[in-house]
C-alpha atoms as a PDB file:
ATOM      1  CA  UNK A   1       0.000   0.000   0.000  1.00  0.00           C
ATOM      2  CA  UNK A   2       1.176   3.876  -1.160  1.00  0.00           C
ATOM      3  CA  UNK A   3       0.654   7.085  -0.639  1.00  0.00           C
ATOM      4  CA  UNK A   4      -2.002   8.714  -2.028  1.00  0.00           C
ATOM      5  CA  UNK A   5      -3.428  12.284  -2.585  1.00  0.00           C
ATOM      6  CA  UNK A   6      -7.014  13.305  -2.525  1.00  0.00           C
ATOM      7  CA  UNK A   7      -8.474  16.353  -2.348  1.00  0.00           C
ATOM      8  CA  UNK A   8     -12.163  17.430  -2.536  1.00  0.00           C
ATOM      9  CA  UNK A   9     -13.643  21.073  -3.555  1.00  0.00           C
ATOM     10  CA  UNK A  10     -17.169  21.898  -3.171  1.00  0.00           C
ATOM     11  CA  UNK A  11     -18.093  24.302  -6.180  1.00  0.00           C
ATOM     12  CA  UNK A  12     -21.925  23.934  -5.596  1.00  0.00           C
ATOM     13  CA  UNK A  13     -25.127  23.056  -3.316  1.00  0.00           C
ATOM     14  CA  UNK A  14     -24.673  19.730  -4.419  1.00  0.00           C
ATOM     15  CA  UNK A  15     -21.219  19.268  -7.026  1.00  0.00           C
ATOM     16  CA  UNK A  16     -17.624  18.705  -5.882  1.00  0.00           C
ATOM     17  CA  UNK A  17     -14.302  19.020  -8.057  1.00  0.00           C
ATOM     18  CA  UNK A  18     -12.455  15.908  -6.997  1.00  0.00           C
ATOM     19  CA  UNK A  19      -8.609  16.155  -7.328  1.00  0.00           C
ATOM     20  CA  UNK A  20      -6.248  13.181  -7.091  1.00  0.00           C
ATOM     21  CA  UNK A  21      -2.770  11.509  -8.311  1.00  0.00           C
ATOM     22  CA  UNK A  22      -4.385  10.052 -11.384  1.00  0.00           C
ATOM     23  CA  UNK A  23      -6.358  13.226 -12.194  1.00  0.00           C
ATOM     24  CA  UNK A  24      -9.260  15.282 -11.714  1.00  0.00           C
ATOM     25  CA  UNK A  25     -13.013  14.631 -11.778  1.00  0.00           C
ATOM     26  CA  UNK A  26     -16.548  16.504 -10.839  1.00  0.00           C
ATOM     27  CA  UNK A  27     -19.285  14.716  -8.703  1.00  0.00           C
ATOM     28  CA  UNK A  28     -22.881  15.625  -8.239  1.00  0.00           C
ATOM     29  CA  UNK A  29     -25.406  14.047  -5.521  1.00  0.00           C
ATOM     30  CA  UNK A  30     -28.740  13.367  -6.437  1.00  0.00           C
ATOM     31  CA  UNK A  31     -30.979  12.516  -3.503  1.00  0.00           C
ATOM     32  CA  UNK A  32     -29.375   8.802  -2.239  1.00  0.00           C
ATOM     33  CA  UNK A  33     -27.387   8.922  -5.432  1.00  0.00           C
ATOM     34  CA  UNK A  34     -24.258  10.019  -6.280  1.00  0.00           C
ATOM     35  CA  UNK A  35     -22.516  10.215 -10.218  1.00  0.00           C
ATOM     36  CA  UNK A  36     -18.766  10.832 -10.785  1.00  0.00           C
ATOM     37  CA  UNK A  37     -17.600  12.020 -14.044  1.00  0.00           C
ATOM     38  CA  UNK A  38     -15.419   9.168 -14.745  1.00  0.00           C
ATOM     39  CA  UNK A  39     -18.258   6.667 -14.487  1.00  0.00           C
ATOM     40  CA  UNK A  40     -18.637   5.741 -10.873  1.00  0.00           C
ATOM     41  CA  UNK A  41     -21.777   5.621  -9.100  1.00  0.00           C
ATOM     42  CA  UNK A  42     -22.510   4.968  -5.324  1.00  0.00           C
ATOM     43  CA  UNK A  43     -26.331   4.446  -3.896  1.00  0.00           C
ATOM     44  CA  UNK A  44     -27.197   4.747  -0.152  1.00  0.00           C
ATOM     45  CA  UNK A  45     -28.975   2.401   0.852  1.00  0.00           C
ATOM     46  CA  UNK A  46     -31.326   1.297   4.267  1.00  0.00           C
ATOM     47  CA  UNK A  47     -29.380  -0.534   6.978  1.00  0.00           C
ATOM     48  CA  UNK A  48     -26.047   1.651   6.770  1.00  0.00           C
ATOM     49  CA  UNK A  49     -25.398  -0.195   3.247  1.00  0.00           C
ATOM     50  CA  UNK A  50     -23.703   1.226   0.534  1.00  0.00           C
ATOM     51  CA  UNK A  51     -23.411   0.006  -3.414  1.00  0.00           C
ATOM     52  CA  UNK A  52     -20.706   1.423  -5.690  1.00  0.00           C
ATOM     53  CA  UNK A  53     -20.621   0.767  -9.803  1.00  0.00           C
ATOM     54  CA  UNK A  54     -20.259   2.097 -12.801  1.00  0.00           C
ATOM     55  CA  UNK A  55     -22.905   4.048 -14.899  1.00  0.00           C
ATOM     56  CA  UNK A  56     -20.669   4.328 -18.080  1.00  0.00           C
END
């Protein structure tokens, strides 16, 4: 295991700018939902569960 950098910006209500070694990307939530720019997708669900994919 490395070192890593991340860094998070929030630019709106809702929208980050997310900054790391392999580049940059921008993130929105929508309600329990939340879309990446590169494709990744997380849901919140009940119970304290969490499910993370891909959209693209």
């Amino acid at each position: 295991m490395g070192i890593t950098y991340r860094k998070r910006k929030k630019v709106g209500k809702n929208s980050w700018l997310n900054l790391s070694g392999s580049g940059a990307s921008a993130s929105t939530k929508l309600g329990p939902l939340t879309l990446n720019s590169r494709g990744g997708l997380w849901v919140k669900l009940p119970g304290g569960f969490n499910y993370r994919g891909r959209w693209k």
